[in-house]
C-alpha atoms as a PDB file:
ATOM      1  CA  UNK A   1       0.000   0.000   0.000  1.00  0.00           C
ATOM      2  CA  UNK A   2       1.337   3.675  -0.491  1.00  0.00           C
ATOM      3  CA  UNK A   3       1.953   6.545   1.656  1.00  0.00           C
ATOM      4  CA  UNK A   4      -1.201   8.056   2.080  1.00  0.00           C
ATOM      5  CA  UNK A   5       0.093  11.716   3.244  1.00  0.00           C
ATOM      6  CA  UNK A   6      -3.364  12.854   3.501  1.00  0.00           C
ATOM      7  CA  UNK A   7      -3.619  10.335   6.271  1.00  0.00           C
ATOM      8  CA  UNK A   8      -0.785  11.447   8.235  1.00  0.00           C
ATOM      9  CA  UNK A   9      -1.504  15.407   7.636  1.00  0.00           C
ATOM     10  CA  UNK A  10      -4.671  14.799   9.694  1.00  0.00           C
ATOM     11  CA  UNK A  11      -3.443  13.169  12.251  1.00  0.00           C
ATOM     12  CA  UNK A  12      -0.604  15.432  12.744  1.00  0.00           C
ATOM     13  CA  UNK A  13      -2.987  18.251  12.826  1.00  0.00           C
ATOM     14  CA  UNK A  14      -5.430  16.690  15.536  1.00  0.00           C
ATOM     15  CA  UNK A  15      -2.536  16.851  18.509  1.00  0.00           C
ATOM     16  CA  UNK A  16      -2.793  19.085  20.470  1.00  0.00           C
ATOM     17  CA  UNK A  17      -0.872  17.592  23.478  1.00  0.00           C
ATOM     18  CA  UNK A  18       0.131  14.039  24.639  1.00  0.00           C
ATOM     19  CA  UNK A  19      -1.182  12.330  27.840  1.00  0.00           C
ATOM     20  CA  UNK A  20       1.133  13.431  31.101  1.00  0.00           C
ATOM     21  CA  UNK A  21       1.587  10.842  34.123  1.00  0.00           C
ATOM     22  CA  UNK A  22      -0.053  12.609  37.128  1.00  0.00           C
ATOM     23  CA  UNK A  23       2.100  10.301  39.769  1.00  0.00           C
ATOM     24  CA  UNK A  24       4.823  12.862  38.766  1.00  0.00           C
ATOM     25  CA  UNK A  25       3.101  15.696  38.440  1.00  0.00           C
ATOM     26  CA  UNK A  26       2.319  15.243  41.997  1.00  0.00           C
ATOM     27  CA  UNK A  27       5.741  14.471  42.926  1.00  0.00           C
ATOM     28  CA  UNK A  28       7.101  17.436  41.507  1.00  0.00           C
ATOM     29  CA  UNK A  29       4.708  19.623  43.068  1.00  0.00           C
ATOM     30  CA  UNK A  30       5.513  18.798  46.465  1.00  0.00           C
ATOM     31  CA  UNK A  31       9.802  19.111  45.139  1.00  0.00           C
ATOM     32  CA  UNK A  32       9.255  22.327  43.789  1.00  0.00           C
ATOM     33  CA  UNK A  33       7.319  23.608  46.876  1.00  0.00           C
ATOM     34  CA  UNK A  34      10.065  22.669  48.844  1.00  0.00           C
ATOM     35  CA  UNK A  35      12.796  25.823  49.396  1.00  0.00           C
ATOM     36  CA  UNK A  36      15.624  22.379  50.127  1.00  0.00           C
ATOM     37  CA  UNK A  37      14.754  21.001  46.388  1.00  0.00           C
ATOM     38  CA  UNK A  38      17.432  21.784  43.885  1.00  0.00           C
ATOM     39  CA  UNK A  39      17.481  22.015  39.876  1.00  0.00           C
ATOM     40  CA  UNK A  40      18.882  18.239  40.159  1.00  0.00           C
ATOM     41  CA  UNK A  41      16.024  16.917  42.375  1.00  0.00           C
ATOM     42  CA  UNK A  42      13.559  18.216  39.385  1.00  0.00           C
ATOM     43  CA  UNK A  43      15.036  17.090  36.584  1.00  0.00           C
ATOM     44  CA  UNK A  44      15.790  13.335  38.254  1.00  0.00           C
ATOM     45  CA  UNK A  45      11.370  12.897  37.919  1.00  0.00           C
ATOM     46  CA  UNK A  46      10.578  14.641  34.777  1.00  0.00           C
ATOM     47  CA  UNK A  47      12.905  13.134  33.030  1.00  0.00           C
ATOM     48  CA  UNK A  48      10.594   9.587  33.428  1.00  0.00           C
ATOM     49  CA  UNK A  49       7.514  11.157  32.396  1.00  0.00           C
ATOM     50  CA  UNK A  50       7.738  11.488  28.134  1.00  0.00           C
ATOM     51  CA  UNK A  51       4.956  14.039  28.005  1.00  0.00           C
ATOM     52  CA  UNK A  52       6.107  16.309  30.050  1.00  0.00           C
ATOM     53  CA  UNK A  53       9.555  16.009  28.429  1.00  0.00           C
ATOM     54  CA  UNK A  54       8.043  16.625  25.242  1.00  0.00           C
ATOM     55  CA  UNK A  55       6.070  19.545  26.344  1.00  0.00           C
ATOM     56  CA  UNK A  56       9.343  21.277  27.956  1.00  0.00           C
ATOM     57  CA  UNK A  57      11.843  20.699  24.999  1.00  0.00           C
ATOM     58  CA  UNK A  58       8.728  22.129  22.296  1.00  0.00           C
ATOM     59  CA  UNK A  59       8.110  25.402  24.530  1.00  0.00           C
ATOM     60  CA  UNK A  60      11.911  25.878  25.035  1.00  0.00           C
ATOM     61  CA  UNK A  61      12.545  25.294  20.970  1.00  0.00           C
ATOM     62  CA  UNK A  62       9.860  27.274  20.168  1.00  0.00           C
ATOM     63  CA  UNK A  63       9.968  30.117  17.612  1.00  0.00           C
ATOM     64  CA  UNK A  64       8.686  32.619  20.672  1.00  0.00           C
ATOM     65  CA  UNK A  65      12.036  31.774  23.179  1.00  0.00           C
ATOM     66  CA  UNK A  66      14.262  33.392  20.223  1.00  0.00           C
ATOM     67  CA  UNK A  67      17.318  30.816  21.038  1.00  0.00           C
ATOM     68  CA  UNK A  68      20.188  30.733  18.805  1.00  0.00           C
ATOM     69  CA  UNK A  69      20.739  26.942  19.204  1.00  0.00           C
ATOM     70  CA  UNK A  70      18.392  23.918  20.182  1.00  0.00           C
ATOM     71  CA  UNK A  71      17.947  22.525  23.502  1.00  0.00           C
ATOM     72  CA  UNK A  72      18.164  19.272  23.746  1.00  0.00           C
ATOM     73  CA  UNK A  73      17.575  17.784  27.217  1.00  0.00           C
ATOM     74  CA  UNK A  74      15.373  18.130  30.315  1.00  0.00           C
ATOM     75  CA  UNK A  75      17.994  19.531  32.406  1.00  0.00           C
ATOM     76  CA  UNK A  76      18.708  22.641  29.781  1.00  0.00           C
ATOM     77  CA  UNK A  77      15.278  23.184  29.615  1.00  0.00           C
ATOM     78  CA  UNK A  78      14.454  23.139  33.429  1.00  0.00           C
ATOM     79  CA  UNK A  79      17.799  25.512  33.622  1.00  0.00           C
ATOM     80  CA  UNK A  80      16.437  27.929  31.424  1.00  0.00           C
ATOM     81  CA  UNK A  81      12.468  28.051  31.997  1.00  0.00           C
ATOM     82  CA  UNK A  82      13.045  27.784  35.333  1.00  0.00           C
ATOM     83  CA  UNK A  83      10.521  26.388  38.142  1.00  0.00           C
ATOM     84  CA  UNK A  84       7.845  29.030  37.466  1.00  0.00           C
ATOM     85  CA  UNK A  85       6.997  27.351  33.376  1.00  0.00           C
ATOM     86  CA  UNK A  86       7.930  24.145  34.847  1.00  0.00           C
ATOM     87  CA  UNK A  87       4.708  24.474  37.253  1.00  0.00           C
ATOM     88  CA  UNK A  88       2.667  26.271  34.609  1.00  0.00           C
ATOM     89  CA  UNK A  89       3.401  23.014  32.375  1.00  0.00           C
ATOM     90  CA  UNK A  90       2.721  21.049  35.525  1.00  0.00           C
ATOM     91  CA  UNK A  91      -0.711  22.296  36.088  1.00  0.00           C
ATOM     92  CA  UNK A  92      -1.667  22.066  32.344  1.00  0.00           C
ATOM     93  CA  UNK A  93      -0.345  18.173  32.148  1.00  0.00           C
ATOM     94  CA  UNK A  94      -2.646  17.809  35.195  1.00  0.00           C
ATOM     95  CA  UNK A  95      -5.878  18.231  33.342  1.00  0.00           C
ATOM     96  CA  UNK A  96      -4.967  16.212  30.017  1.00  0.00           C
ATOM     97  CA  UNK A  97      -5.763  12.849  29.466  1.00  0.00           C
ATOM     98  CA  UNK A  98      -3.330   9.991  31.372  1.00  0.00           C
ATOM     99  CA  UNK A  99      -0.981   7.886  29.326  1.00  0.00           C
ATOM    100  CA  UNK A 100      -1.831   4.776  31.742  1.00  0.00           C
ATOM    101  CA  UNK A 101      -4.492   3.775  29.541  1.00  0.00           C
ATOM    102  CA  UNK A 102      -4.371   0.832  26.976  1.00  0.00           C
ATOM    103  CA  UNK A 103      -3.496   1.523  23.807  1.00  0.00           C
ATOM    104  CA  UNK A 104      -5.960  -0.875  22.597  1.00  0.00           C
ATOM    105  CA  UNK A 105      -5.159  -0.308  18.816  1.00  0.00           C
ATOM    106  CA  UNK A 106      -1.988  -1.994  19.599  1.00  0.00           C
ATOM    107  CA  UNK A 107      -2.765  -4.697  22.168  1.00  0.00           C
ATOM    108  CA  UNK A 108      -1.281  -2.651  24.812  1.00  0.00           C
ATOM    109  CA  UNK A 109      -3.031  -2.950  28.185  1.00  0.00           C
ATOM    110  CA  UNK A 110      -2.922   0.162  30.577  1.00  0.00           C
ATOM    111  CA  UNK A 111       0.591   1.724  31.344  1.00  0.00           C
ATOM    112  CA  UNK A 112       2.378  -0.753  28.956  1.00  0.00           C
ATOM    113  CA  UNK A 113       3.816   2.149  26.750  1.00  0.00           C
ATOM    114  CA  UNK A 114       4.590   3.875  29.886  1.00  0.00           C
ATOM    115  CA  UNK A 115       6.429   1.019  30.772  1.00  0.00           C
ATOM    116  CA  UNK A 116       8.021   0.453  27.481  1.00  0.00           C
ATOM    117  CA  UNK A 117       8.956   4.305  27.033  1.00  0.00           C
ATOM    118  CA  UNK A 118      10.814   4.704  30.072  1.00  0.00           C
ATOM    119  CA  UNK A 119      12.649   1.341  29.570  1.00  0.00           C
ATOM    120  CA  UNK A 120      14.006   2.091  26.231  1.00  0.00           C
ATOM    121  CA  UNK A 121      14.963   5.409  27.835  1.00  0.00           C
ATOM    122  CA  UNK A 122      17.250   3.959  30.509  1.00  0.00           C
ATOM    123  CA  UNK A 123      18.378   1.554  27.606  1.00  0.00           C
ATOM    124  CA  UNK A 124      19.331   4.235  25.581  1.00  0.00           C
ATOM    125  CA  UNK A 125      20.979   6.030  28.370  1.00  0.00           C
ATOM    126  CA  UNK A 126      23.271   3.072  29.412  1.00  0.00           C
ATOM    127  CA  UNK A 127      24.100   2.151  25.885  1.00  0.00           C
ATOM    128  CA  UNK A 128      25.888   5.912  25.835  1.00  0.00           C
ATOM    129  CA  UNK A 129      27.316   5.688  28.608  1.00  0.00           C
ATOM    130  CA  UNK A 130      28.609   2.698  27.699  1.00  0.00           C
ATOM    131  CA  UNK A 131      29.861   3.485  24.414  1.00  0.00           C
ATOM    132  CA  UNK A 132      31.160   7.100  25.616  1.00  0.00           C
ATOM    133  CA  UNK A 133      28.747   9.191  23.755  1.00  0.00           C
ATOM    134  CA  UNK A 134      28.010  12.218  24.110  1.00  0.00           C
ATOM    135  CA  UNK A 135      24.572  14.099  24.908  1.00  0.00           C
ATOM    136  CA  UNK A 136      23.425  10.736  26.953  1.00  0.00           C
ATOM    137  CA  UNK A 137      20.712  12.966  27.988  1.00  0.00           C
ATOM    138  CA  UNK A 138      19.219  13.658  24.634  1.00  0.00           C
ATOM    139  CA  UNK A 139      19.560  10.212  24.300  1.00  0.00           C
ATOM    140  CA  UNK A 140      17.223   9.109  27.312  1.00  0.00           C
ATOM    141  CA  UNK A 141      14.865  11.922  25.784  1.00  0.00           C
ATOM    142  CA  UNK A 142      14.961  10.475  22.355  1.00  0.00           C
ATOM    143  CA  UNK A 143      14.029   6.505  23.801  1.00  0.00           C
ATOM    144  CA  UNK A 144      11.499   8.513  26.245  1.00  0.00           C
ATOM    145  CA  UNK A 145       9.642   9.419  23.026  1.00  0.00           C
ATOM    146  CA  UNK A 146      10.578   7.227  20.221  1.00  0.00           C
ATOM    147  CA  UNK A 147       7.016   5.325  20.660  1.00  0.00           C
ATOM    148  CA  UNK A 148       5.186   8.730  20.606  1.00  0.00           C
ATOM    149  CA  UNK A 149       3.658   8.436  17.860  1.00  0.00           C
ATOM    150  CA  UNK A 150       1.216   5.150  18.635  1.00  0.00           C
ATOM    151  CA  UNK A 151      -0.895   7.744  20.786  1.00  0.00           C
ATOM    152  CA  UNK A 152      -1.597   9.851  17.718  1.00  0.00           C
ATOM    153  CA  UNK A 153      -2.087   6.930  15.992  1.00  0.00           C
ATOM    154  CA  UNK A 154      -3.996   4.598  17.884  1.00  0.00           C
ATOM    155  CA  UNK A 155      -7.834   5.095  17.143  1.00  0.00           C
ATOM    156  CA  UNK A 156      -6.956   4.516  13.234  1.00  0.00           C
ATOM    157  CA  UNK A 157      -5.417   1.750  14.046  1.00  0.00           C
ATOM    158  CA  UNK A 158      -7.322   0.237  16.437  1.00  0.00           C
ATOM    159  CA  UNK A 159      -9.949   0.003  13.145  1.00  0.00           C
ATOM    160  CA  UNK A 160      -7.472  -1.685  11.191  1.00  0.00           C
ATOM    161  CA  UNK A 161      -6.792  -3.583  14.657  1.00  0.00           C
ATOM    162  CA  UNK A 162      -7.675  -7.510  12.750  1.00  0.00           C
ATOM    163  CA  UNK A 163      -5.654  -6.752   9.481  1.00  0.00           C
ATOM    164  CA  UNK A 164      -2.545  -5.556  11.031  1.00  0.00           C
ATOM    165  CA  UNK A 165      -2.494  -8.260  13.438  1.00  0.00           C
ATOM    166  CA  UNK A 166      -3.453 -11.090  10.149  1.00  0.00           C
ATOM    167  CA  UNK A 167      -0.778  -9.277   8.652  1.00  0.00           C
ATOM    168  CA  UNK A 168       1.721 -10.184  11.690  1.00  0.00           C
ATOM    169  CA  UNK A 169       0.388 -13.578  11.917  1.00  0.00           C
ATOM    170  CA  UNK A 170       0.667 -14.651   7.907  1.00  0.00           C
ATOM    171  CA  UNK A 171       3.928 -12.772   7.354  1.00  0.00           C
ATOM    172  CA  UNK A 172       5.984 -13.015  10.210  1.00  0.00           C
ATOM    173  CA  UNK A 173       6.901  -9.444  10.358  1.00  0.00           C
ATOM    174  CA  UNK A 174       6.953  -6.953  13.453  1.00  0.00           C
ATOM    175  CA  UNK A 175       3.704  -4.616  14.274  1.00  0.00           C
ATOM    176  CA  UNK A 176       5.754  -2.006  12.645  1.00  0.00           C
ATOM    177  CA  UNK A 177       5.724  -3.501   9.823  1.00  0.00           C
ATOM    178  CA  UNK A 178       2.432  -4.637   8.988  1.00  0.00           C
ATOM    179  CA  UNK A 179       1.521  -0.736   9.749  1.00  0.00           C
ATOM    180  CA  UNK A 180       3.074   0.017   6.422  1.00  0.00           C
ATOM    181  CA  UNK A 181       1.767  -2.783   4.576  1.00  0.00           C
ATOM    182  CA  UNK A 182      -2.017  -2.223   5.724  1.00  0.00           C
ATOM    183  CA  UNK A 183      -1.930   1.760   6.149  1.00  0.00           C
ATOM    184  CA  UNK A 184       0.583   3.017   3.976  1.00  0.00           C
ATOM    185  CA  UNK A 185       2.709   4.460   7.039  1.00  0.00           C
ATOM    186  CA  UNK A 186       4.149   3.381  10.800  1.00  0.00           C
ATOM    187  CA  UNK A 187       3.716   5.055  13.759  1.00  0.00           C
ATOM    188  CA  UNK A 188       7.466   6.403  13.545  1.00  0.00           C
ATOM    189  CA  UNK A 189       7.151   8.459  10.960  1.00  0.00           C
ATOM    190  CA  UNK A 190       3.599   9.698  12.355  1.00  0.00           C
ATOM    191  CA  UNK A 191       5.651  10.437  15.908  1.00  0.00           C
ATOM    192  CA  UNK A 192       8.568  12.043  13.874  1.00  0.00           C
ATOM    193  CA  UNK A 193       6.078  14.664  11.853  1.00  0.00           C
ATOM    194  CA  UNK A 194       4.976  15.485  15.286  1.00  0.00           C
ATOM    195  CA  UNK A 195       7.853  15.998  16.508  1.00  0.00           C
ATOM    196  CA  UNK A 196       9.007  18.390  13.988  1.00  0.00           C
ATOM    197  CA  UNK A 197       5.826  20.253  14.311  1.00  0.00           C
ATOM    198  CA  UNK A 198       6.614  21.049  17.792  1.00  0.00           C
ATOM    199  CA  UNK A 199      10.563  21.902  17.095  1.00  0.00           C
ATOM    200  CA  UNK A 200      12.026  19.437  18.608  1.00  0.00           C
ATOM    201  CA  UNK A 201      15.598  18.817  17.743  1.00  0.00           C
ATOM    202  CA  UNK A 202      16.329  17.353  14.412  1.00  0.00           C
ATOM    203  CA  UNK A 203      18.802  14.615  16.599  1.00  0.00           C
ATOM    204  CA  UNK A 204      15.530  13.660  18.151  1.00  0.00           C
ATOM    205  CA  UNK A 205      13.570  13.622  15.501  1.00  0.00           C
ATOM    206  CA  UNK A 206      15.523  11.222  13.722  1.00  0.00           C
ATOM    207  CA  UNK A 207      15.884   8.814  16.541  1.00  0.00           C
ATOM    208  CA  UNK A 208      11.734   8.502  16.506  1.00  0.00           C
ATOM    209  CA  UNK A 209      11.467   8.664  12.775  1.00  0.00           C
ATOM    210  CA  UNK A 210      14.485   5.540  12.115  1.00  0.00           C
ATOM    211  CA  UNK A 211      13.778   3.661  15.485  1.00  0.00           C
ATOM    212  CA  UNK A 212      12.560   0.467  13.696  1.00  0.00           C
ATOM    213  CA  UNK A 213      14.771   0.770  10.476  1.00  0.00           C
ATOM    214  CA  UNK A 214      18.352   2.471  11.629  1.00  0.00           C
ATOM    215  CA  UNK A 215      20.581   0.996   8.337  1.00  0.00           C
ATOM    216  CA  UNK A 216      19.370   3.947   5.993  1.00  0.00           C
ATOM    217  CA  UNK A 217      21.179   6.169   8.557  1.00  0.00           C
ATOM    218  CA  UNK A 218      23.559   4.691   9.978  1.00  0.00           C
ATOM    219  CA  UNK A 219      24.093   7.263  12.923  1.00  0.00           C
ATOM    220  CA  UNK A 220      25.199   6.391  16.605  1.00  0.00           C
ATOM    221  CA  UNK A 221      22.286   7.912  18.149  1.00  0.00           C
ATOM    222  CA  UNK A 222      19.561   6.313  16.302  1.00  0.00           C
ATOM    223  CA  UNK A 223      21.205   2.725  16.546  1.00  0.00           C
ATOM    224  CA  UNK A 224      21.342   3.289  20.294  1.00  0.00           C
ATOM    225  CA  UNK A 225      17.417   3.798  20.462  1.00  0.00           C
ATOM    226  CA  UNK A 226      16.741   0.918  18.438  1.00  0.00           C
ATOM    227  CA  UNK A 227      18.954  -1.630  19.985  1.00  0.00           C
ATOM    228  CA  UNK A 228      17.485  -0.225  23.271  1.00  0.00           C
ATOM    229  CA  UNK A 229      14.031  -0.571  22.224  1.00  0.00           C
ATOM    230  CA  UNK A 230      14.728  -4.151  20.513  1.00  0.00           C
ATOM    231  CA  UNK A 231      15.562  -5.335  23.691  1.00  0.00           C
ATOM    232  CA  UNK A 232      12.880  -3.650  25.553  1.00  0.00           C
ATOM    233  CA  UNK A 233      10.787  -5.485  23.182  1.00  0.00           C
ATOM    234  CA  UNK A 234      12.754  -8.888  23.390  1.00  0.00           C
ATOM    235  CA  UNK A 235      12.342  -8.857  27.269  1.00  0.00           C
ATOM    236  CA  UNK A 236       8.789  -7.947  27.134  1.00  0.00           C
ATOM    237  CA  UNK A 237       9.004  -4.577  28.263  1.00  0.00           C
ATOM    238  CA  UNK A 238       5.832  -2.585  27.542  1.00  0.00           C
ATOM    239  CA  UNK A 239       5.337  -4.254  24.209  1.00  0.00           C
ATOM    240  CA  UNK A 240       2.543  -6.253  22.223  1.00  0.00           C
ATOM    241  CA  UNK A 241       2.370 -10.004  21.419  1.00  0.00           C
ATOM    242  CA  UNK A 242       5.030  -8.842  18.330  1.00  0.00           C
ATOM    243  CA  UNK A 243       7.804  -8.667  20.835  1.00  0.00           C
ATOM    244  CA  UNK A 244       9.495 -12.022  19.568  1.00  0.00           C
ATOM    245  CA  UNK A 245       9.487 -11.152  16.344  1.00  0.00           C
ATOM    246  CA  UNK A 246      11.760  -7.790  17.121  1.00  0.00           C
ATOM    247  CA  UNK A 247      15.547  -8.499  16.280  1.00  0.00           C
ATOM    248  CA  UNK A 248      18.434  -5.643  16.682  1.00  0.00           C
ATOM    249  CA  UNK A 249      19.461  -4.786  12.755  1.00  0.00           C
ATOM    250  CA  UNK A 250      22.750  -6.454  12.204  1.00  0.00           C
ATOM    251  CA  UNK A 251      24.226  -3.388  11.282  1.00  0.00           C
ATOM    252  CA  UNK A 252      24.067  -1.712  14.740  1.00  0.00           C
ATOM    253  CA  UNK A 253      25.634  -4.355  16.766  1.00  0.00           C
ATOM    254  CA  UNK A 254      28.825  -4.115  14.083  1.00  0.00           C
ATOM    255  CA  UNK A 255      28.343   0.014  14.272  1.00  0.00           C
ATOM    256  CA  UNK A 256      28.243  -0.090  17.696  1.00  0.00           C
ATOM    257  CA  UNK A 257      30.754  -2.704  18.399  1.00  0.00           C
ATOM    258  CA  UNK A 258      28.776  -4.811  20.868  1.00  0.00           C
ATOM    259  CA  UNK A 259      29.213  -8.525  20.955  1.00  0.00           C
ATOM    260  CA  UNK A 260      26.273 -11.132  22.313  1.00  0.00           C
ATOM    261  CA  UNK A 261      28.295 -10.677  25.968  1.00  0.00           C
ATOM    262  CA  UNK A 262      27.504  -7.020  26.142  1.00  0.00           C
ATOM    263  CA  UNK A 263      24.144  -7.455  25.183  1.00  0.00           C
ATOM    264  CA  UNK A 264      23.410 -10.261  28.089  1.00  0.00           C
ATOM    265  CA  UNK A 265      25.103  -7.730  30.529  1.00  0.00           C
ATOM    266  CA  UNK A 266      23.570  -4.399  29.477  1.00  0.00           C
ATOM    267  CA  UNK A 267      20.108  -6.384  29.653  1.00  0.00           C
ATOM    268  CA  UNK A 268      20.383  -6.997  33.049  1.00  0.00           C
ATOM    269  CA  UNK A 269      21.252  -3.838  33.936  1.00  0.00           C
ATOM    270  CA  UNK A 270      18.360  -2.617  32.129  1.00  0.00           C
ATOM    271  CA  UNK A 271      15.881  -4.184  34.235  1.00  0.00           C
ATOM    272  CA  UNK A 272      17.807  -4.016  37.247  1.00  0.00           C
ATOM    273  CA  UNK A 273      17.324   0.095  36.766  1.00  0.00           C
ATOM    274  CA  UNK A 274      13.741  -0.274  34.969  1.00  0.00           C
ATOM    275  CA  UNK A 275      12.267  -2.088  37.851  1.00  0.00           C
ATOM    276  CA  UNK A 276      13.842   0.579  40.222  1.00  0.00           C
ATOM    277  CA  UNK A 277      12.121   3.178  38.258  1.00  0.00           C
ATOM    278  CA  UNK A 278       8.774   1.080  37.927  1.00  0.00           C
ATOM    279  CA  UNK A 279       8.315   1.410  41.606  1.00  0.00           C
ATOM    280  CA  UNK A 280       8.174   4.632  42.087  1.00  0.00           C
ATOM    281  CA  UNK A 281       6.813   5.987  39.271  1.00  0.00           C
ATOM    282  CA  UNK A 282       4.654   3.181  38.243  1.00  0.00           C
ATOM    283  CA  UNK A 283       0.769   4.656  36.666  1.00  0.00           C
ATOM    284  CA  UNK A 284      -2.712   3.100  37.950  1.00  0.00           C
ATOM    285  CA  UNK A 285      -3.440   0.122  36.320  1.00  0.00           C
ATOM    286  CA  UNK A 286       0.025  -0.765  35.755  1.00  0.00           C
END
């Protein structure tokens, strides 16, 4: 089936905002409100909540804030909006919808892209520290909201629910895949327009838009997202009953210079960290 860029135009232009995680939004009231709190302690919880994140890095890259270069990480943002926007943005994410909710137009039941999100955001941010790259924080950003795009997209394709999945059954091919045989486009490139509507960095950008298919590329970053979310997916992390069909794209592991012993080790650590995480900010329902 084609590109249908009709398709996509629309649902770019129906968002408006994603769904926020009001555990932290109540955290982060009561660290703000407190005169001890530093820059530090604020940071450490938005950084697990992808909506928020989102909403910080478009407001800061936005035409209005006149910067000469992009910001690309919670902590620069927090730095330079400073707690006043950061509890202006807090109070807004507190009325939107939650993103504990199933995703039902992917098999996901409540808070499993919550789940998945922040797991192939401490994936991400391992892998670079790891590796020694740089910007490990743009990084956790980029895994925070590489899956994005499935909220936009998941009333259309909860409609198209049966074919996708008969197209995952017959074929053998990941979810991602049978989006672009049965719609004409995935839910990356649907999260990457979005993401360029609301300024976010182009290294960002590129990390949602390539997270499935990272060869064409062939840049550090984006093959750190998607061998973090491959294994997210491999363990079970957040994802749908496609999970086992997810393999890491030869090419990265040789990029990347990771053997089968690294990947065994950095998956521990991964939900050593993740299940850390999971406790305390864990949604309803989860």
């Amino acid at each position: 089936m084609s590109t249908a860029p009709a398709d996509v135009d629309r649902l770019v232009g129906s968002v408006a905002s994603l769904p926020r995680l009001p555990a932290a939004t109540l955290r982060l009231l009561t660290v703000i409100n407190d005169p001890r709190s530093t820059v530090r302690d604020i940071v450490e919880i938005i950084k697990y909540d992808q909506a928020v994140t989102a909403e910080l890095l478009r407001l800061v890259n936005s035409a209005s804030m006149g910067l000469v270069r992009k910001i690309h990480s919670v902590d620069e943002a927090v730095c330079y909006l400073g707690t006043t926007k950061v509890m202006q943005i807090l109070f807004a994410a507190h009325t939107t919808a939650l993103l504990g909710p199933a995703q039902a137009g992917y098999g996901l039941r409540p808070g499993a892209l919550w789940s998945h999100s922040v797991g192939v955001a401490i994936g991400a941010q391992q892998l670079a520290r790891r590796l020694r790259v740089d910007d490990a924080g743009m990084l956790f950003t980029a895994g925070l909201l590489h899956d994005m795009g499935k909220v936009v997209f998941n009333e259309s394709v909860e409609s198209n629910y049966a074919a996708i999945a008969e197209r995952v059954t017959l074929d053998k091919c990941s979810f991602s895949e049978a989006e672009q045989r049965v719609l004409g486009f995935t839910h990356a490139e649907l999260g990457a327009r979005v993401a360029e509507r609301w300024r976010l960095p182009d290294s960002i950008v590129e990390c949602i838009r390539h997270h499935h298919d990272p060869d064409p590329v062939a840049s550090v970053n984006v093959d750190i997202v998607h061998l973090a979310d491959s294994l997210c997916l491999m363990m079970g992390i957040g994802g749908a009953d496609d999970g086992l069909l997810y393999r890491a794209q030869s090419g990265t592991l040789a990029r990347l210079g990771l053997c089968d012993g690294d990947i065994a080790q950095l998956s521990a650590e991964l939900v050593c960290e993740f299940k850390s995480v999971q406790g305390l900010f864990r949604p309803s329902g989860v």
